[in-house]
N, C-alpha and C. Protein backbone atom coordinates (compact mmCIF):
# COMPACT_ATOMS: atom_id res chain seq x y z
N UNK A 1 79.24 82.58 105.66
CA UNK A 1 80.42 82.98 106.42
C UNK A 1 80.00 83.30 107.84
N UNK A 2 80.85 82.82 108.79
CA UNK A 2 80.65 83.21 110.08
C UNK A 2 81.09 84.34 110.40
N UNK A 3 80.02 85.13 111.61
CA UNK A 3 80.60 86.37 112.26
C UNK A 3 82.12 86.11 112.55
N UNK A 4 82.76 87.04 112.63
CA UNK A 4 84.47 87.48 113.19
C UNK A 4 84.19 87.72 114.76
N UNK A 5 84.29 87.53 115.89
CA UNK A 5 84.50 87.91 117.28
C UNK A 5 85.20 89.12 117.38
N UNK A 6 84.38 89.97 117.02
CA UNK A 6 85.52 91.36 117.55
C UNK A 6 85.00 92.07 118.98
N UNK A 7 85.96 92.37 119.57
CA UNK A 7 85.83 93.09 121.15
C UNK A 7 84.41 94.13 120.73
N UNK A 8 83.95 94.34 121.83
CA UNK A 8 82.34 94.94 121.87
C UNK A 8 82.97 96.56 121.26
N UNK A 9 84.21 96.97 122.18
CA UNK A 9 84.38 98.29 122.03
C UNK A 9 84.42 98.44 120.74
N UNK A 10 85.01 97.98 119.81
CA UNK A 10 85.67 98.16 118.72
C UNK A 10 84.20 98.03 117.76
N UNK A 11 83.09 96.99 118.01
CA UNK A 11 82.38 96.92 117.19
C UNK A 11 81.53 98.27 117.31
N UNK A 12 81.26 98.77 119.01
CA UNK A 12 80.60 99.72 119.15
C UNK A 12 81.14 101.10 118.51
N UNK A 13 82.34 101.35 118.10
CA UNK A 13 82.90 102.30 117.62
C UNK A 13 82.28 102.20 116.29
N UNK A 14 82.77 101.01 115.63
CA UNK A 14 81.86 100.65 114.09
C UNK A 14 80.92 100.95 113.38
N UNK A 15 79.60 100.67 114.71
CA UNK A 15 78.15 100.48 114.90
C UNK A 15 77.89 102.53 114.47
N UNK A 16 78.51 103.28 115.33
CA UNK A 16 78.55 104.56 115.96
C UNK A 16 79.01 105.41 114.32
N UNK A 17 80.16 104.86 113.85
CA UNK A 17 80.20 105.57 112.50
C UNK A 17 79.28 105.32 111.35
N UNK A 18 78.53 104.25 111.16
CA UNK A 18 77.68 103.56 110.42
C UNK A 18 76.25 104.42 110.68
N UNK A 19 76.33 104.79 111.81
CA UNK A 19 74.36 105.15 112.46
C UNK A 19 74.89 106.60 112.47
N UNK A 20 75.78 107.23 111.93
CA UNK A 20 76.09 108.87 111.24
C UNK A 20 76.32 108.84 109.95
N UNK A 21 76.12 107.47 109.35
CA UNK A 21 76.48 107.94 108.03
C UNK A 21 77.49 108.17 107.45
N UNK A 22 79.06 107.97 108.30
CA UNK A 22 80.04 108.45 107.50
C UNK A 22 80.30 107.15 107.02
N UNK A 23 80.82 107.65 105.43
CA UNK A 23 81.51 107.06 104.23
C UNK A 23 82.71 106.69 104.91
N UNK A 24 83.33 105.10 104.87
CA UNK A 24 84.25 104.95 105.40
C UNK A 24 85.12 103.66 104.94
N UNK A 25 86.03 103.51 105.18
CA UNK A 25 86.47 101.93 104.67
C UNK A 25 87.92 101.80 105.64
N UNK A 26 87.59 100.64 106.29
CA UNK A 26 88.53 99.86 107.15
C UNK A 26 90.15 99.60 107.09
N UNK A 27 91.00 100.46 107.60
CA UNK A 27 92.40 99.99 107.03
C UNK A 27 92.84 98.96 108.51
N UNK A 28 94.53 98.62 108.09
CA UNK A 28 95.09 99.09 109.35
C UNK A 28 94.77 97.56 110.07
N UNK A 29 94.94 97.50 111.42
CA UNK A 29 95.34 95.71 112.18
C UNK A 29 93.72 95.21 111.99
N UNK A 30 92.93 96.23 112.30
CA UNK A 30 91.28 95.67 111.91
C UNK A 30 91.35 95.01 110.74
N UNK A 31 91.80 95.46 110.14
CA UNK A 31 90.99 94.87 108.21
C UNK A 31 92.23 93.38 108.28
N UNK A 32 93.03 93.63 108.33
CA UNK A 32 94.08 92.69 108.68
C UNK A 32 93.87 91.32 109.27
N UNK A 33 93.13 91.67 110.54
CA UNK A 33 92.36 90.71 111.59
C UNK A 33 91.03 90.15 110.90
N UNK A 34 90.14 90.95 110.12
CA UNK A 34 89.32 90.74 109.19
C UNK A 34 89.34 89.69 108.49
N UNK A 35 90.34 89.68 107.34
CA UNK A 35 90.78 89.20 106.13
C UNK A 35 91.59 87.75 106.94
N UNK A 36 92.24 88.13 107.90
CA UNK A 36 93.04 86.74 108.60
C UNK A 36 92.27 86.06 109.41
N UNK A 37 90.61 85.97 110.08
CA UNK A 37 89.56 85.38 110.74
C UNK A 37 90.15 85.31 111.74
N UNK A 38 90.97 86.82 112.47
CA UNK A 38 90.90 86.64 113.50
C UNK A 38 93.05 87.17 114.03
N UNK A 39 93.46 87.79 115.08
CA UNK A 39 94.24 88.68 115.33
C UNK A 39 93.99 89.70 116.57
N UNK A 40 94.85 89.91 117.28
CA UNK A 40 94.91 91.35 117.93
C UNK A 40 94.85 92.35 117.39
N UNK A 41 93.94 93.16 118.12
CA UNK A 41 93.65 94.72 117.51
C UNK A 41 93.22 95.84 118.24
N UNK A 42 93.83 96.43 118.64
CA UNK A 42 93.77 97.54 119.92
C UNK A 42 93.07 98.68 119.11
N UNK A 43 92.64 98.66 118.15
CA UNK A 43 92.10 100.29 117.38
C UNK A 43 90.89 99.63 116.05
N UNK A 44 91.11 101.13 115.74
CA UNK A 44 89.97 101.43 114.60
C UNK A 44 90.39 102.09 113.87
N UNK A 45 91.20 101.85 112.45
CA UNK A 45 91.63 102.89 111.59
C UNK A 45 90.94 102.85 110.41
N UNK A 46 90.63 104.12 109.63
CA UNK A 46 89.55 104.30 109.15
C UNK A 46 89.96 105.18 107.84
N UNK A 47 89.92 105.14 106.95
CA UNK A 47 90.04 106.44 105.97
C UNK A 47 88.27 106.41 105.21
N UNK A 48 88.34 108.10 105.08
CA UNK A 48 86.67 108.50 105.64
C UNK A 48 86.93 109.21 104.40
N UNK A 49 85.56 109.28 103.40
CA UNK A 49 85.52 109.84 102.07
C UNK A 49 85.60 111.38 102.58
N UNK A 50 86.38 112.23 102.08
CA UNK A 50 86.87 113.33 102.02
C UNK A 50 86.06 114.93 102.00
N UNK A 51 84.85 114.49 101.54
CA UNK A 51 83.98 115.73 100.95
C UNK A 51 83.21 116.23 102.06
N UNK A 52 83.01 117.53 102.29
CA UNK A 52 82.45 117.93 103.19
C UNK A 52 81.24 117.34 104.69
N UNK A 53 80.12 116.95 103.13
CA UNK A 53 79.08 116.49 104.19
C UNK A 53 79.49 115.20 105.38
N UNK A 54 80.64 114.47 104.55
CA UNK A 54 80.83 113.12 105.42
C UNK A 54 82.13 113.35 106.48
N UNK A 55 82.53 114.70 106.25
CA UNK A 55 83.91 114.68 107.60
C UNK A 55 82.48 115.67 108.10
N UNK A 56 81.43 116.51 108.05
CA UNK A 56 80.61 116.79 108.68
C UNK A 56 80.09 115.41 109.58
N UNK A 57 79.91 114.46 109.19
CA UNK A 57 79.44 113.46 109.97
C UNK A 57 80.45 112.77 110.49
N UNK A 58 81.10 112.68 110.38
CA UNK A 58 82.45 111.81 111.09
C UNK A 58 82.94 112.53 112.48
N UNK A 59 82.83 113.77 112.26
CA UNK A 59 82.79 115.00 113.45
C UNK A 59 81.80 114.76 114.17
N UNK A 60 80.50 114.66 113.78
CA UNK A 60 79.37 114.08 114.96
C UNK A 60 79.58 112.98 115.67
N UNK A 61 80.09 111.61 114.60
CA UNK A 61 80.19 110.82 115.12
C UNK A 61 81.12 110.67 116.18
N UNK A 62 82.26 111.10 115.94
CA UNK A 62 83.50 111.32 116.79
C UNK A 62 83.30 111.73 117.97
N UNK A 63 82.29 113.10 118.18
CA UNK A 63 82.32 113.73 119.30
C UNK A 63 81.16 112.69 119.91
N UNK A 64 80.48 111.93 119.58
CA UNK A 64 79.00 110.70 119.81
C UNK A 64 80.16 110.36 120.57
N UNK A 65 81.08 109.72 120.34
CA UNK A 65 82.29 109.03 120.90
C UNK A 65 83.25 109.81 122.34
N UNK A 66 82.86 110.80 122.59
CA UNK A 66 83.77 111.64 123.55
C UNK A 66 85.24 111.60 122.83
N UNK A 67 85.44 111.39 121.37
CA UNK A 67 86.66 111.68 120.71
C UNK A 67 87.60 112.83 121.32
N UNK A 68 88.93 112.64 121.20
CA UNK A 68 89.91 113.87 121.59
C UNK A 68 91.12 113.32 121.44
N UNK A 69 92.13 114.26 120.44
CA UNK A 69 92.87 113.69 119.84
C UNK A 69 94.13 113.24 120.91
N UNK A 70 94.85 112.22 120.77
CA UNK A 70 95.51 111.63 121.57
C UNK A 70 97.35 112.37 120.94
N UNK A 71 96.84 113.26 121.34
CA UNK A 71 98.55 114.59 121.50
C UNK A 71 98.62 115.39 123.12
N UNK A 72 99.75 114.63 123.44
CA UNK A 72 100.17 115.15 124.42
C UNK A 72 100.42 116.83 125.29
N UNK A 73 99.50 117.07 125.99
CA UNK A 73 99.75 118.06 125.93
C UNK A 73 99.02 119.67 125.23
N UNK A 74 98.01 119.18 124.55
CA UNK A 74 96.99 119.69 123.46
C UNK A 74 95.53 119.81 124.41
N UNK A 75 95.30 121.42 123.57
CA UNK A 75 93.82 122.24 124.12
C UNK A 75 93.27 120.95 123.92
N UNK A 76 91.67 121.28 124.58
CA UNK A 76 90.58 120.56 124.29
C UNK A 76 90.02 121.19 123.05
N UNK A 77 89.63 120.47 122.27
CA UNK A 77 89.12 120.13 120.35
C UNK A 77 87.66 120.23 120.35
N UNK A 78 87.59 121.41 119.70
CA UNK A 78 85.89 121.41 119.68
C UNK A 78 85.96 120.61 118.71
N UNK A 79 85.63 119.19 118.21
CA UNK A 79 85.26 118.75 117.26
C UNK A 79 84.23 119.11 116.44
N UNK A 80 83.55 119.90 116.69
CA UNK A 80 82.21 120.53 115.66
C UNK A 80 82.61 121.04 114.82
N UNK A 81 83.98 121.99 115.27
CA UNK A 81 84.49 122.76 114.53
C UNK A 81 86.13 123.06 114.01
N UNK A 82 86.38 121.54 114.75
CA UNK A 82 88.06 121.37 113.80
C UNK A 82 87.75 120.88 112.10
N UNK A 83 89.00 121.10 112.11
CA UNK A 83 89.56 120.84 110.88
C UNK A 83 90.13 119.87 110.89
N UNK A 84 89.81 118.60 110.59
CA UNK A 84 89.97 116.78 110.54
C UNK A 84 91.49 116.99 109.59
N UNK A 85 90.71 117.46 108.34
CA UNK A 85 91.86 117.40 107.13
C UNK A 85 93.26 117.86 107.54
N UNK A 86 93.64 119.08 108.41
CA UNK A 86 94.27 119.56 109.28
C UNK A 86 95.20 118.35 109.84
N UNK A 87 94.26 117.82 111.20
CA UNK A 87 95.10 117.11 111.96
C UNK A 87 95.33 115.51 111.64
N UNK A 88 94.78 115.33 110.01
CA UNK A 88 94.83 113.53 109.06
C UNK A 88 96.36 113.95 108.89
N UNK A 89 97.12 112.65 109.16
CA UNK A 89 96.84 111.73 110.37
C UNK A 89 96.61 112.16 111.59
N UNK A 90 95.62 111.22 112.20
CA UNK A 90 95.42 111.70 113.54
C UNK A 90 94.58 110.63 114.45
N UNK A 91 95.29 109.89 115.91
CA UNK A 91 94.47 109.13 116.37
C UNK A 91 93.72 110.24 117.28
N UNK A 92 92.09 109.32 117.68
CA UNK A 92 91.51 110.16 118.74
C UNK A 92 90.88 108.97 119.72
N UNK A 93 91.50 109.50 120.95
CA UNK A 93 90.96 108.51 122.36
C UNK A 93 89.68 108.69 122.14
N UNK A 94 89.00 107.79 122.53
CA UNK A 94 87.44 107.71 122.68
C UNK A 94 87.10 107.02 123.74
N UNK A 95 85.51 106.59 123.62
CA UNK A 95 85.22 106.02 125.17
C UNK A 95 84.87 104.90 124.68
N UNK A 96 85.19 104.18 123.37
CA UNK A 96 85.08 102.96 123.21
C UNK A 96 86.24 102.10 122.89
N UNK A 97 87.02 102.66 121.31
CA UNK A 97 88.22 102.53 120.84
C UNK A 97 89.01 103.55 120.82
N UNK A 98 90.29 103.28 120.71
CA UNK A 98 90.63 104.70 119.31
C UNK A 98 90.50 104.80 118.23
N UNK A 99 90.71 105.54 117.79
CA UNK A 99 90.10 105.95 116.61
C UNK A 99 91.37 106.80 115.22
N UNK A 100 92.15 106.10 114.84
CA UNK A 100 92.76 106.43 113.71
C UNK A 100 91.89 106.69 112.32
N UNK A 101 92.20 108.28 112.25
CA UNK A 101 91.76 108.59 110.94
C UNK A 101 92.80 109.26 109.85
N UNK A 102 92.80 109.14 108.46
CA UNK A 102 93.50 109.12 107.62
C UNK A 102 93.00 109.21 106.74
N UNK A 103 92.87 110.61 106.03
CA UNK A 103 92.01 111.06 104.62
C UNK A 103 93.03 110.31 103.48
N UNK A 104 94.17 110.36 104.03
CA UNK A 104 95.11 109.64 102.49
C UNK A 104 95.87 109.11 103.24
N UNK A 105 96.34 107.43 103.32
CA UNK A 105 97.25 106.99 103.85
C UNK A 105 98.00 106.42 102.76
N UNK A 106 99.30 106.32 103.65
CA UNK A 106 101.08 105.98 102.43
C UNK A 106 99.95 105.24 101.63
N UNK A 107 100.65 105.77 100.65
CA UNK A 107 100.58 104.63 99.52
C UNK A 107 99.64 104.49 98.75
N UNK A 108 98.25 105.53 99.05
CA UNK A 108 97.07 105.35 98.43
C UNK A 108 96.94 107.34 97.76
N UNK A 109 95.60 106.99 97.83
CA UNK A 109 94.73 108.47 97.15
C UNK A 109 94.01 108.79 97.80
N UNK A 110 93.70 108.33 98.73
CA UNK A 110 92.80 108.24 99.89
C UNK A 110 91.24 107.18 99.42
N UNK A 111 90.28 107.53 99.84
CA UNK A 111 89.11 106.92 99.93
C UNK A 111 88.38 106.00 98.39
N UNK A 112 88.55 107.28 97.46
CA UNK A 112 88.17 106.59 96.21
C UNK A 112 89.40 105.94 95.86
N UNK A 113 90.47 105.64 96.12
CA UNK A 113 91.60 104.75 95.47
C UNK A 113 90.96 103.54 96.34
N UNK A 114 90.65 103.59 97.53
CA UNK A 114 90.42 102.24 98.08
C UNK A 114 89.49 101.64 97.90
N UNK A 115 88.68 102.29 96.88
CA UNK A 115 86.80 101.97 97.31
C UNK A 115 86.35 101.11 96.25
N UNK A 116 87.70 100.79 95.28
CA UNK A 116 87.04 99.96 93.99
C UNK A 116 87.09 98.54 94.56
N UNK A 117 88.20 98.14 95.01
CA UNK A 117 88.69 96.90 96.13
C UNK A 117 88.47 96.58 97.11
N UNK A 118 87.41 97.38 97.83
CA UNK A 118 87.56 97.35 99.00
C UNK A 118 85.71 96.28 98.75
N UNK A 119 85.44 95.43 100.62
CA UNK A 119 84.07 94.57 100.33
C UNK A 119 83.61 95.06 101.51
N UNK A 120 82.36 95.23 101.81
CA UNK A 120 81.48 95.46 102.80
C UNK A 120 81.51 93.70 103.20
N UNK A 121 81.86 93.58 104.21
CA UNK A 121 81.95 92.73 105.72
C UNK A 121 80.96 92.96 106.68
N UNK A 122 80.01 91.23 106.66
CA UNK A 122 79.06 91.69 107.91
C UNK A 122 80.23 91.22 109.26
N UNK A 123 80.16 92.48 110.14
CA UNK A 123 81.02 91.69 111.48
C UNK A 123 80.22 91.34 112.52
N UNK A 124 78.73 92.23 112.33
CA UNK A 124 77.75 91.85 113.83
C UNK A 124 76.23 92.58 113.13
N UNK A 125 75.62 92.49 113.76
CA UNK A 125 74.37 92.74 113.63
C UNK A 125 74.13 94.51 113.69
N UNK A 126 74.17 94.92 112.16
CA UNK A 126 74.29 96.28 111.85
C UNK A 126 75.39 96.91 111.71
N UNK A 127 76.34 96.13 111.60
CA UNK A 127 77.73 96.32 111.60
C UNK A 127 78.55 95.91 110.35
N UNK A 128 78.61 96.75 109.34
CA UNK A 128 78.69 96.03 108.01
C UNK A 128 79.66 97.33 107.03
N UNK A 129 80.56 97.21 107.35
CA UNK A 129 81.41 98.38 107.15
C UNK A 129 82.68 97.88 105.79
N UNK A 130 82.74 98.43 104.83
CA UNK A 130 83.80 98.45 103.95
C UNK A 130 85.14 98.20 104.50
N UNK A 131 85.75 97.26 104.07
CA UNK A 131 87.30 96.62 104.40
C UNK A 131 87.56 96.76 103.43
N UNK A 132 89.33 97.67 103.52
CA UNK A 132 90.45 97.48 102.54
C UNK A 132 90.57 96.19 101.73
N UNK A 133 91.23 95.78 100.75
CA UNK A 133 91.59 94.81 100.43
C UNK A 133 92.83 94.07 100.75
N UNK A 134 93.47 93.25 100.98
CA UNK A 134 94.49 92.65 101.37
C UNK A 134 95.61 93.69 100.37
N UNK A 135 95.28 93.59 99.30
CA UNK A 135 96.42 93.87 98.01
C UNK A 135 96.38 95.36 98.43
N UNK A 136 95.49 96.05 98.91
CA UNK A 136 95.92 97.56 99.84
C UNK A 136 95.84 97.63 101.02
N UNK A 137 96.25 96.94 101.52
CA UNK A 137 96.88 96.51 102.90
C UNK A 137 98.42 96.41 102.48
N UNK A 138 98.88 95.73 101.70
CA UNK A 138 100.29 95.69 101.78
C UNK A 138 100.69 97.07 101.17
N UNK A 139 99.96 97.64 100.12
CA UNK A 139 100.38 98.56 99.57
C UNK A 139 100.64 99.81 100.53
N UNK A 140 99.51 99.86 101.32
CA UNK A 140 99.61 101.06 103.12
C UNK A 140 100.72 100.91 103.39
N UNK A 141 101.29 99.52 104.03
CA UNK A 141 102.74 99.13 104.41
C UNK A 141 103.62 99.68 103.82
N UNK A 142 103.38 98.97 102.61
CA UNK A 142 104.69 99.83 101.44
C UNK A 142 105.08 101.02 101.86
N UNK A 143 103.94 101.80 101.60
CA UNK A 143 103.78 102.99 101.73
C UNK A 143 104.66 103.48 102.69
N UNK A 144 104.64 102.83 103.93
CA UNK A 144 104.91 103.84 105.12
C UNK A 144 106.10 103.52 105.65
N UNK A 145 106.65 102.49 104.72
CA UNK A 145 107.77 101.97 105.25
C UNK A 145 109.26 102.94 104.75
N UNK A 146 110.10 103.31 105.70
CA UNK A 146 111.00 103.89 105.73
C UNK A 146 111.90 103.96 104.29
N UNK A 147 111.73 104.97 103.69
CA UNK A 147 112.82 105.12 102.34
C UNK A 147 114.15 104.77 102.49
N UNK A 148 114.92 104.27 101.53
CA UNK A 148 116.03 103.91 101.76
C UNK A 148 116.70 104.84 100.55
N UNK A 149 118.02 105.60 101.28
CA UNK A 149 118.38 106.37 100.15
C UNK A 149 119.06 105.64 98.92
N UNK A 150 119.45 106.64 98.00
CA UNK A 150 119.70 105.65 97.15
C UNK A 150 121.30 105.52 97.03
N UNK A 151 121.67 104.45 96.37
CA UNK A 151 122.65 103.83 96.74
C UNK A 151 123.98 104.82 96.14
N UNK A 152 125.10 105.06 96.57
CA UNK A 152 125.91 105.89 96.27
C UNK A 152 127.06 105.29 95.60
N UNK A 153 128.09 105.50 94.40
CA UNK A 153 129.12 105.03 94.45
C UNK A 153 130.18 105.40 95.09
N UNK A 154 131.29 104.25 95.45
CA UNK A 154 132.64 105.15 95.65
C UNK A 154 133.37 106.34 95.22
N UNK A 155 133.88 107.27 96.47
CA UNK A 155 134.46 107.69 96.52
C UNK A 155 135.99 107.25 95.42
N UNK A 156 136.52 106.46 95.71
CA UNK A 156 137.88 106.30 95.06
C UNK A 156 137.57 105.03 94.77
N UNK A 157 137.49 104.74 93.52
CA UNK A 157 138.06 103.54 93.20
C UNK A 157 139.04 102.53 93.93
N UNK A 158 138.92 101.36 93.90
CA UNK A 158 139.66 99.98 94.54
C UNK A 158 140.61 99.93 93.86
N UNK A 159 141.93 100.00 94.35
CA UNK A 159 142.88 99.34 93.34
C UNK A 159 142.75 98.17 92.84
N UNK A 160 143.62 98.45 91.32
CA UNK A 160 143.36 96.84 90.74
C UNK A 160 144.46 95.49 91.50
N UNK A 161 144.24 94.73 90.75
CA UNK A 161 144.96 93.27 91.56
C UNK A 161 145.88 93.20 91.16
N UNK A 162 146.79 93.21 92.16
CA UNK A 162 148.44 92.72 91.40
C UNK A 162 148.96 94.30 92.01
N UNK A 163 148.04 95.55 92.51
CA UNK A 163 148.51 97.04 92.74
C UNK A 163 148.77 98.24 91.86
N UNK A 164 148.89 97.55 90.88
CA UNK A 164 148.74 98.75 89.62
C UNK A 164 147.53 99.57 89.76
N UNK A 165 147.64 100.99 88.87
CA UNK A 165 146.85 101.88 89.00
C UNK A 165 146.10 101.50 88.16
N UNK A 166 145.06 102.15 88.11
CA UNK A 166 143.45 101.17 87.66
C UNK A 166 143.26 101.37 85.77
N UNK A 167 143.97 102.21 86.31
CA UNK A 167 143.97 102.83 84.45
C UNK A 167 145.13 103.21 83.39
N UNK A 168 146.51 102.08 84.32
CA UNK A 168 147.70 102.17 83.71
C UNK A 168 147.64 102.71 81.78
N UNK A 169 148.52 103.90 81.55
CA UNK A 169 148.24 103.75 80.10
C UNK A 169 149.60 102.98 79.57
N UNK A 170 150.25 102.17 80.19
CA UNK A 170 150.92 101.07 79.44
C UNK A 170 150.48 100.20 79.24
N UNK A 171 149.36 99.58 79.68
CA UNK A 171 148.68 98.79 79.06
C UNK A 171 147.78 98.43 78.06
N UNK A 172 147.57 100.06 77.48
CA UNK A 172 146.69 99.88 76.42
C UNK A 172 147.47 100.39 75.21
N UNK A 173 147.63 99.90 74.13
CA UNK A 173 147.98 100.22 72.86
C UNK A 173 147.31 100.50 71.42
N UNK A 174 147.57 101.68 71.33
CA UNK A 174 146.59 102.10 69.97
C UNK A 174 147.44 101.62 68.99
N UNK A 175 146.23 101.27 67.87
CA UNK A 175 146.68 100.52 66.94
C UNK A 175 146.21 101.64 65.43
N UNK A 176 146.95 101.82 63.96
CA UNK A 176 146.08 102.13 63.75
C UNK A 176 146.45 101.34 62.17
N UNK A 177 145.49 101.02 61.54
CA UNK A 177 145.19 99.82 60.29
C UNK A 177 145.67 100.46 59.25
């Protein structure tokens, strides 16, 4: 299989979570662009195994990154010492990509729901990071896609045809044997 051409930033973001060690697997227009050999992709979304030591490293890596979460208006984030789980979902500007992270996105369990399906992808040289699977890729979608309430009946009944009332009792006749 041939390398994928992905923008330097995006691989360097990649490269940067991989050389900290965090547990991670690819959602989102990346894995998408992945799986399709190729697509626009302005980010890096990521759901990162959950347990201490590895949002400990995802925090290094992040701040490796000049990470800071992209909310308007918001203190500066000691990342050493936020609380990730806190602000999941959450994109963070960086000085390469952004950086979407998501301990549980729609539709999943987070990390171990994705991790049975999911394939390590070489994209570049040291760059070899776990991708969603297509079949949880749509399922994310699913997920996040707007509920539709559920369907209501009428208020009043339609009159019947011809204008009679819907439940004339001259029309029905008890019989008895």
């Amino acid at each position: 299989m041939s390398e994928l051409e992905l923008d330097p930033a995006l691989l360097a973001t990649l490269r940067t979570l991989e050389e900290h060690h965090v547990e991670f697997i690819v959602v989102g227009e990346l894995a998408a662009a992945i799986h399709d050999n190729g697509g626009f992709v302005s980010g890096v979304a990521v759901v990162p195994g959950s347990y201490g030591r590895n949002v400990d490293r995802l925090r290094a890596a992040l701040a490796s990154l000049d990470a800071r979460p992209d909310v308007a208006g918001e203190q500066p984030l000691d990342l050493h010492e936020a609380d990730l789980h806190a602000l999941s979902p959450c994109t963070f500007v960086t000085a390469e990509a952004d950086v979407e992270v998501a301990f549980e996105p729609a539709g999943t369990h987070g990390y171990r729901d994705l991790f049975d399906d999911a394939a390590r992808m070489r994209l570049a040289r040291g760059v070899q990071p776990l991708v969603a699977s297509p079949g949880d890729l749509e399922r994310i979608a699913r997920g996040s896609e707007p509920m539709l309430p559920p369907a209501q009946p009428p208020k009043v009944l339609p009159p019947e045809p011809g204008g009679g009332e819907p439940w004339a009792k001259d029309r029905f006749r008890a019989s008895r044997a």
